[in-house]
Protein backbone atom coordinates (compact mmCIF):
# COMPACT_ATOMS: atom_id res chain seq x y z
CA UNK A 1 0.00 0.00 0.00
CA UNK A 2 2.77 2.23 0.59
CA UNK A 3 3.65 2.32 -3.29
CA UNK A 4 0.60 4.15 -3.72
CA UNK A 5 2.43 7.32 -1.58
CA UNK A 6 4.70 10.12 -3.20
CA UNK A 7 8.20 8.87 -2.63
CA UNK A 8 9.61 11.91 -0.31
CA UNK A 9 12.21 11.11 2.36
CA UNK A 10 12.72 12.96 5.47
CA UNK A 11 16.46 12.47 6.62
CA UNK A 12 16.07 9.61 8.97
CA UNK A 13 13.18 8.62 7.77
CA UNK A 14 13.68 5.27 5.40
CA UNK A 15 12.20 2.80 8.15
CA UNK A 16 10.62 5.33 10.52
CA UNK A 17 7.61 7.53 11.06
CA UNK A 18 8.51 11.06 10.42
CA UNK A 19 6.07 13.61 11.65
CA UNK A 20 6.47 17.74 11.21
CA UNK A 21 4.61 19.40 13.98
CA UNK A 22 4.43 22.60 15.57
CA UNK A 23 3.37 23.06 19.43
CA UNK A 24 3.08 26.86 18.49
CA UNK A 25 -0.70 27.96 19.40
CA UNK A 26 -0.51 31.18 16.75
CA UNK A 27 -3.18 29.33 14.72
CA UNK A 28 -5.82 26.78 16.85
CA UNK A 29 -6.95 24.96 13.65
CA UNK A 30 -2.99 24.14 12.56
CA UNK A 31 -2.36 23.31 16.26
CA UNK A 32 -5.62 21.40 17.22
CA UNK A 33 -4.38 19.37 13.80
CA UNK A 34 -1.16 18.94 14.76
CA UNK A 35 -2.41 17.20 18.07
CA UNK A 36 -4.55 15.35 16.36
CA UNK A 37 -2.34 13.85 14.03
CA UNK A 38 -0.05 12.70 17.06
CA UNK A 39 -2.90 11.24 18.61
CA UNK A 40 -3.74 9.05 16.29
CA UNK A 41 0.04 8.28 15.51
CA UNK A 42 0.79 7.12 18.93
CA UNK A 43 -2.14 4.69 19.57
CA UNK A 44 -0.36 2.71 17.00
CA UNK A 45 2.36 2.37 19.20
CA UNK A 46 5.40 3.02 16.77
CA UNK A 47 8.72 4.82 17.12
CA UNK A 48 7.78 8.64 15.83
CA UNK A 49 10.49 11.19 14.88
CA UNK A 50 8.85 14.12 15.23
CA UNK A 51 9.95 17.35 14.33
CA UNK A 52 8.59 20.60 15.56
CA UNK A 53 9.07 23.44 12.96
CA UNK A 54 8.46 26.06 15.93
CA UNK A 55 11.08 24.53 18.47
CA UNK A 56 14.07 24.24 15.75
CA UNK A 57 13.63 26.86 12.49
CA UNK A 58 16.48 23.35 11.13
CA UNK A 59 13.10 21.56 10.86
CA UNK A 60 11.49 24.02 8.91
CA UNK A 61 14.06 24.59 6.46
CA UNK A 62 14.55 20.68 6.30
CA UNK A 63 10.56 20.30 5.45
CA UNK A 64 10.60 23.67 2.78
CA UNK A 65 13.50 21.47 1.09
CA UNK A 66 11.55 18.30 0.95
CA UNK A 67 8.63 19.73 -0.06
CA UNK A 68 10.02 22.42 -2.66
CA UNK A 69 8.37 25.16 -1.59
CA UNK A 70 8.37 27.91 1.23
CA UNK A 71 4.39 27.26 1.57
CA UNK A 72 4.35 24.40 4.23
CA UNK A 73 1.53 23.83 5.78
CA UNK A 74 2.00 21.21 8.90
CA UNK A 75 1.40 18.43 10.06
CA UNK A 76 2.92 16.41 7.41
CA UNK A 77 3.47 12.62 8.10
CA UNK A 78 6.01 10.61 6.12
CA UNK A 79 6.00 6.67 6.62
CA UNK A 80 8.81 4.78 5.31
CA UNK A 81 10.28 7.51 3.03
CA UNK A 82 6.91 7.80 1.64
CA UNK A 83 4.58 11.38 1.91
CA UNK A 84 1.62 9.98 3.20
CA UNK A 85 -0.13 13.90 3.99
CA UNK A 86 -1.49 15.76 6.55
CA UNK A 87 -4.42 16.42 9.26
CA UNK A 88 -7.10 14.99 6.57
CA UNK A 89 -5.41 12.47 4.99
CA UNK A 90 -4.28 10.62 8.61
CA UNK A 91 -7.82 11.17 10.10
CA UNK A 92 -9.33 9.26 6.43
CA UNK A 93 -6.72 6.44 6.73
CA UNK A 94 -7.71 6.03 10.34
CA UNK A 95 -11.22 5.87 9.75
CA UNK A 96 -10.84 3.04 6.99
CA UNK A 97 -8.64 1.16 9.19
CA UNK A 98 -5.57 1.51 6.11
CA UNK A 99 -3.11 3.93 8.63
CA UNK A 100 -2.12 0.48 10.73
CA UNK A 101 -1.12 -1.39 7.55
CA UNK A 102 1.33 1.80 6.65
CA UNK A 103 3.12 1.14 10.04
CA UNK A 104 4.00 -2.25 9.75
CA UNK A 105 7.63 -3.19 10.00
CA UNK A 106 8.64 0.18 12.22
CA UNK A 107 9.92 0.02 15.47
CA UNK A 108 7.32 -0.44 18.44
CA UNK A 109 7.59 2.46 21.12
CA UNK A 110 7.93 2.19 24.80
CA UNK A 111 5.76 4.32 26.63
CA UNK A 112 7.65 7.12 28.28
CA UNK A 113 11.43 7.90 29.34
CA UNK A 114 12.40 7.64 32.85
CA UNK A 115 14.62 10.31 31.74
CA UNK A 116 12.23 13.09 31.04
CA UNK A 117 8.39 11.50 31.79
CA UNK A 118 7.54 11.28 28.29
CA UNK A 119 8.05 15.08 27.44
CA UNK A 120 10.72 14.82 25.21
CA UNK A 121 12.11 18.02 26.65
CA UNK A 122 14.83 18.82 28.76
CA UNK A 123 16.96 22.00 29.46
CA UNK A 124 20.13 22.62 27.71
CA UNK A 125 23.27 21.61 29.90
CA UNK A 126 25.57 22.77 28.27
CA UNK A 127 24.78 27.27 28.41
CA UNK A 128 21.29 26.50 30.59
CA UNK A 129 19.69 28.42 27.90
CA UNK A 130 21.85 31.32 27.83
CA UNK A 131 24.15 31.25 25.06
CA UNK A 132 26.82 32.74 26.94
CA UNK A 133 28.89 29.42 26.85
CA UNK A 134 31.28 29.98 23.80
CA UNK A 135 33.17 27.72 21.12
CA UNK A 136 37.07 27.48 21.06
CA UNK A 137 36.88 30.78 18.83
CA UNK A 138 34.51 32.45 21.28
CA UNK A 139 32.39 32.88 18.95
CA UNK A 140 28.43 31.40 20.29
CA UNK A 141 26.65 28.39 22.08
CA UNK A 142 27.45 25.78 19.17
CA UNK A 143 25.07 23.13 20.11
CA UNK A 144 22.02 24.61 20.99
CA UNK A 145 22.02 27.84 18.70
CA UNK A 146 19.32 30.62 18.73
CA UNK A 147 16.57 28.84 19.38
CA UNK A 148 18.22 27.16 22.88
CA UNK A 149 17.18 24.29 22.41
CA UNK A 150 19.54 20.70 21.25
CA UNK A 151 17.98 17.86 19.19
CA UNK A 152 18.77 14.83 21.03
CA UNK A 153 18.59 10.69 20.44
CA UNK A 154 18.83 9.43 23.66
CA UNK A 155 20.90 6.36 21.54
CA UNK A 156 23.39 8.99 21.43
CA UNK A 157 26.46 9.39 23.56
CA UNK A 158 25.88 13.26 24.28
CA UNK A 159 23.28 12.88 26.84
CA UNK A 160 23.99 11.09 30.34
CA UNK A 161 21.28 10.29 32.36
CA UNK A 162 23.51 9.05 35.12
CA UNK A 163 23.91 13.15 35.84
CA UNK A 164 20.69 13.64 36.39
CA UNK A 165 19.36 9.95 37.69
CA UNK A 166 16.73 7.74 36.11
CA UNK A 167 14.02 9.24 38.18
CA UNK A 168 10.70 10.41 36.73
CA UNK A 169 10.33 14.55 36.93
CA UNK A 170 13.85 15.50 37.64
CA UNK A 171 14.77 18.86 37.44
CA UNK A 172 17.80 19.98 34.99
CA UNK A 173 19.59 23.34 35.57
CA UNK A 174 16.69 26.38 33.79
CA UNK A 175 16.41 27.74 30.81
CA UNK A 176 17.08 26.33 27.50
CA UNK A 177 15.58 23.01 26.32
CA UNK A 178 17.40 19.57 25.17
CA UNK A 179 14.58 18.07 22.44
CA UNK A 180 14.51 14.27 23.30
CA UNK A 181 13.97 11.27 21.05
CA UNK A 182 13.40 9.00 23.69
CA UNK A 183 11.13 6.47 22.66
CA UNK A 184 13.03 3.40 22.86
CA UNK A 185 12.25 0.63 20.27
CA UNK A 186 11.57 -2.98 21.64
């Protein structure tokens, strides 16, 4: 079924539901959408890599190139390397029962992260959200740039959780904000 889907690839994305979000309340229809679309995603239980265009302006630019054009309109869900569509489309395969059969073959999801309760959010460690912690050149805050905020896989080596502890609700130094994909896959 998946064959039947515009072949558009989201870095990341070849065996992997990619979603482009925004938590930005500006416009209630775009955000109540948005929400939606996550919903629905995450009764499914699958690993989602999802990318909000108003927490990192990378995302944006990363979903203008995909899509050719500066006129975006989120959310957009990508299964597989495939454009599946947006709000409407997700809601209509949901309805019929087809979205499941797009998912099969990812990566189940655990539910939560001891690490950060499920947000996907925690603050930056490295400047605390203040930019004041320079590169060798002095120049800025390299890893979490103007927005404050890192993109993390918790598969990575940058993050330790051994800082902090395992425990549910722990509180990071203030400020700027680590983005967390922390969904483990079973």
């Amino acid at each position: 079924m998946l064959r039947l889907f515009e072949k558009k690839c989201p870095p990341g994305g070849e065996n992997a539901v990619v979603v482009y979000t925004t938590t930005l309340r500006g416009i209630r229809k775009t955000f109540e959408d948005c929400n939606n679309v996550r919903s629905i995603i995450e009764s499914h239980l699958v690993h989602v890599l999802e990318r909000d265009i108003s927490m990192d302006s990378g995302f944006k630019e990363e979903i203008r190139g995909l899509m050719g054009t500066k006129d975006v309109k989120v959310p957009l869900v990508f299964v597989k390397g495939r454009l599946i569509g947006g709000a409407d489309e997700i809601v209509k395969l949901e309805e019929e029962g087809k979205l499941g059969v797009l998912f099969d073959g990812i990566p189940t999801a655990l539910v939560g992260c001891q690490g950060c309760a499920g947000m996907r959010f925690v603050m930056c460690m490295e400047c605390n959200g203040s930019c004041k912690v320079l590169d060798e050149g002095q120049k800025k805050m390299v890893k979490c740039g103007r927005s404050r905020t890192q993109i993390f896989n918790s598969r990575s080596s940058f993050f330790n959780f051994g800082k902090w502890g395992s425990k549910v609700g722990f509180r990071p130094p203030s400020a700027g904000l680590v983005i967390l994909d922390c969904f483990f896959s079973s």
